[in-house]
N, C-alpha and C. Protein backbone atom coordinates (compact mmCIF):
# COMPACT_ATOMS: atom_id res chain seq x y z
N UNK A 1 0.84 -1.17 0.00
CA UNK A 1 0.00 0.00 0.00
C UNK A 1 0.89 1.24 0.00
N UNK A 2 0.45 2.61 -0.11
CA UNK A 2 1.50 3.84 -0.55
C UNK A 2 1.43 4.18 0.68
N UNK A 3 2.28 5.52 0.46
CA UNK A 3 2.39 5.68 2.07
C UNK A 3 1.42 7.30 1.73
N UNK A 4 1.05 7.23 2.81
CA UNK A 4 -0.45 8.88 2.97
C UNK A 4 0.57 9.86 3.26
N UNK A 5 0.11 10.61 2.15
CA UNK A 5 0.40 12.11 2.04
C UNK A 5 -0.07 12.91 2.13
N UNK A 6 0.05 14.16 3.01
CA UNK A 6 -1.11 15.66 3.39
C UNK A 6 -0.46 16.39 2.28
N UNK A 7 -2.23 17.04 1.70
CA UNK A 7 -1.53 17.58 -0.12
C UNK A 7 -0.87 18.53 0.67
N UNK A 8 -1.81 19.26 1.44
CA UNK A 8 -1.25 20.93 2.29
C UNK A 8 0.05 20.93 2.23
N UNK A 9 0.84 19.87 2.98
CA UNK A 9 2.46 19.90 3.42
C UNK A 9 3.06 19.53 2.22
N UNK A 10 2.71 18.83 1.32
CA UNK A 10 3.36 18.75 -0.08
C UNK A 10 3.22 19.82 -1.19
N UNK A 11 2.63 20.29 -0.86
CA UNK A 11 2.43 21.74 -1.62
C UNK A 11 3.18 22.51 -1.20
N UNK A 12 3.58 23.26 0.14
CA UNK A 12 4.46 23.90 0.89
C UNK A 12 5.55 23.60 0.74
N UNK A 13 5.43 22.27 0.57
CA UNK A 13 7.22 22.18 0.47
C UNK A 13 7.49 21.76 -1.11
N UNK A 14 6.58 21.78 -2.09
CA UNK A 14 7.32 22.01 -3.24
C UNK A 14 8.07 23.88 -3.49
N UNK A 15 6.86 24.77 -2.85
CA UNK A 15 6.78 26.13 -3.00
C UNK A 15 8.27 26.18 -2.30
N UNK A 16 8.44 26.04 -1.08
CA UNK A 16 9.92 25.89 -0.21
C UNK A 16 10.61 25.51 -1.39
N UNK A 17 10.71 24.42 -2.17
CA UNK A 17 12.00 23.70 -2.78
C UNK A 17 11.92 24.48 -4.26
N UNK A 18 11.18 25.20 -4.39
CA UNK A 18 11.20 25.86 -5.59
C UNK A 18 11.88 27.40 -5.38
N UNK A 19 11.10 28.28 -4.11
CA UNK A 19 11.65 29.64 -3.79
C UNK A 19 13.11 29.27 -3.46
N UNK A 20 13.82 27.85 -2.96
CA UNK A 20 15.29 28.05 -2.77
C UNK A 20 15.99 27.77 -4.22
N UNK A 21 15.50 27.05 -5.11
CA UNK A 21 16.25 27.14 -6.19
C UNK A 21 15.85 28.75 -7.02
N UNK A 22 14.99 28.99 -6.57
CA UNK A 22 15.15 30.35 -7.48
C UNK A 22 15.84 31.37 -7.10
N UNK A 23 15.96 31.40 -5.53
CA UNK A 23 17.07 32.11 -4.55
C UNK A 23 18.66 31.49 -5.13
N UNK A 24 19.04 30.84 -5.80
CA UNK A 24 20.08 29.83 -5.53
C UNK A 24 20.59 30.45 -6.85
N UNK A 25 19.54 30.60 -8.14
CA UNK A 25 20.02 31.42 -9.25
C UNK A 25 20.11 32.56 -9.05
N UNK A 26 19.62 33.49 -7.96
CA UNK A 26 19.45 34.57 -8.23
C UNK A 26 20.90 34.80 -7.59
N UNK A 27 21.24 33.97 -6.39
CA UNK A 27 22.71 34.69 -6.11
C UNK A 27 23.64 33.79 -6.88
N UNK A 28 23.69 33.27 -8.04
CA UNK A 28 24.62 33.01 -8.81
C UNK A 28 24.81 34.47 -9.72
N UNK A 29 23.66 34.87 -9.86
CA UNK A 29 23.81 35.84 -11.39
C UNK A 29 24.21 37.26 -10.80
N UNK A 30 23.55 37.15 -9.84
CA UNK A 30 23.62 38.89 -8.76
C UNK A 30 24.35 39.17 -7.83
N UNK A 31 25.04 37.92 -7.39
CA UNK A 31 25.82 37.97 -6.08
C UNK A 31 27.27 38.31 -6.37
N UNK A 32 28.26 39.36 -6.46
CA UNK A 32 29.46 39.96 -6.15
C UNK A 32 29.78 40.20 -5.04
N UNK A 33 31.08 39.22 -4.68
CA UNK A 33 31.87 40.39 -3.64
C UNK A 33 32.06 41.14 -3.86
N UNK A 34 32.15 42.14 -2.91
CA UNK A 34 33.24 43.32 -2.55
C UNK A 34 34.23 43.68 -3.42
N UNK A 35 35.04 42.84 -3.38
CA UNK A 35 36.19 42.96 -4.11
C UNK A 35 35.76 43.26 -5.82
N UNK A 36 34.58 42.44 -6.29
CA UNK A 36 34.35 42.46 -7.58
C UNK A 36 34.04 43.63 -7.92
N UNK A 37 32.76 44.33 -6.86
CA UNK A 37 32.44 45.54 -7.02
C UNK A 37 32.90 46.67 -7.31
N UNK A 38 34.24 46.83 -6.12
CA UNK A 38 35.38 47.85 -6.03
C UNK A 38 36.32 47.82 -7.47
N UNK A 39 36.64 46.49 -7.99
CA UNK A 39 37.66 46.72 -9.13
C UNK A 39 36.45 47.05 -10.61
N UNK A 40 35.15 47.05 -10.35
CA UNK A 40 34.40 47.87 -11.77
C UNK A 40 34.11 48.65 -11.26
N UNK A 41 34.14 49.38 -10.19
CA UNK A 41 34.37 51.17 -10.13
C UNK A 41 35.37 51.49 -10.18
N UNK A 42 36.33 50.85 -10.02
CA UNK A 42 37.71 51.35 -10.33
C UNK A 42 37.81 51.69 -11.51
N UNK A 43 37.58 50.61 -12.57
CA UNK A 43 37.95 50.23 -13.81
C UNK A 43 37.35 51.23 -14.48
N UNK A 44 35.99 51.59 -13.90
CA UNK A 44 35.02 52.77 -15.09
C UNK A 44 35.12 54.20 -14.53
N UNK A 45 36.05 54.16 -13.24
CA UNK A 45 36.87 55.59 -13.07
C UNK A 45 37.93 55.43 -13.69
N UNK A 46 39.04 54.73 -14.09
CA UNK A 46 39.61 54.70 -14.68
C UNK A 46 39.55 55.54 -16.25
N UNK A 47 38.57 54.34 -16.80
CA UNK A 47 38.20 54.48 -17.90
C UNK A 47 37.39 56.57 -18.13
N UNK A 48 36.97 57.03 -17.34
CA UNK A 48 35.99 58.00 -17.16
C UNK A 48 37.11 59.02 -17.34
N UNK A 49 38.46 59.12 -16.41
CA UNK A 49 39.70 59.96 -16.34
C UNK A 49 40.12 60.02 -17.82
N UNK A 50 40.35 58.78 -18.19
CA UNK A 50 40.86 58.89 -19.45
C UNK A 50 40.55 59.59 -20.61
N UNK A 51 39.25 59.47 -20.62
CA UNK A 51 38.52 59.74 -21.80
C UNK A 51 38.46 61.56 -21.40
N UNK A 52 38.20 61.69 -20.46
CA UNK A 52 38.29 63.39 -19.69
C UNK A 52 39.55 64.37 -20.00
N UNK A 53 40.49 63.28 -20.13
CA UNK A 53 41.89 63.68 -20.21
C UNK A 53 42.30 63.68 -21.87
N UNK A 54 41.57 62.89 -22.84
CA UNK A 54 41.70 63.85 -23.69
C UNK A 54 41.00 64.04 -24.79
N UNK A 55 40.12 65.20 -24.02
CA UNK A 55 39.02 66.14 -24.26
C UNK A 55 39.60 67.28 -25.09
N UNK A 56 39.37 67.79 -26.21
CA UNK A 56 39.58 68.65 -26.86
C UNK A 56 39.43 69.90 -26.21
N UNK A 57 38.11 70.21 -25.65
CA UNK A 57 37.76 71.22 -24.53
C UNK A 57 36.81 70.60 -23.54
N UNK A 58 36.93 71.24 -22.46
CA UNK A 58 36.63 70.96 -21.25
C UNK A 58 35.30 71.44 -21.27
N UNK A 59 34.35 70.43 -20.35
CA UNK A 59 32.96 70.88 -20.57
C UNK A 59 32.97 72.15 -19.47
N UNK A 60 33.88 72.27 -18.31
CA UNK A 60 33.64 73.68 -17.24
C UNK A 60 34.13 74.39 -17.81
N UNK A 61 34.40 74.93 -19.13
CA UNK A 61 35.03 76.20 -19.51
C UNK A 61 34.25 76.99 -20.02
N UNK A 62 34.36 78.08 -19.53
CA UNK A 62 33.20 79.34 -19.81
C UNK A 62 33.51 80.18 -21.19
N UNK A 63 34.58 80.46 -21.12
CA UNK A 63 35.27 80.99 -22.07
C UNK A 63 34.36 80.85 -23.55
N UNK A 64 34.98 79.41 -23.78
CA UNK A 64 34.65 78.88 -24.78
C UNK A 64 32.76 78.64 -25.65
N UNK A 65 32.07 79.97 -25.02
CA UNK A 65 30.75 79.50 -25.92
C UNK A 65 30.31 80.38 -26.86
């Protein structure tokens, strides 16, 4: 004979085993350390200086309108 199952608690715990795998992708795709964070602000200050630096004219110059 099978063994008796309450739908209630099998329902709950598919919803449970489903919200942790969807938690489980979400910090695969979204989850950065620290460290990751800090070296792409670095990288797009970097990148931001550069491009600033060589600017034909400077966007704070009054002079020039």
């Amino acid at each position: 004979m099978g063994e008796v199952v309450n739908l209630r608690q099998a329902r709950k715990q598919k919803a449970r085993t489903e919200k942790e795998r969807q938690a489980s992708e979400n910090r695969a795709s979204h989850g950065r350390t620290k460290a990751e964070r800090e070296r792409d602000r670095l990288t797009s200050e970097k990148a931001e200086k550069f491009v600033a630096g060589h600017r034909r004219e400077k966007p704070d110059d009054p002079g020039k309108r």
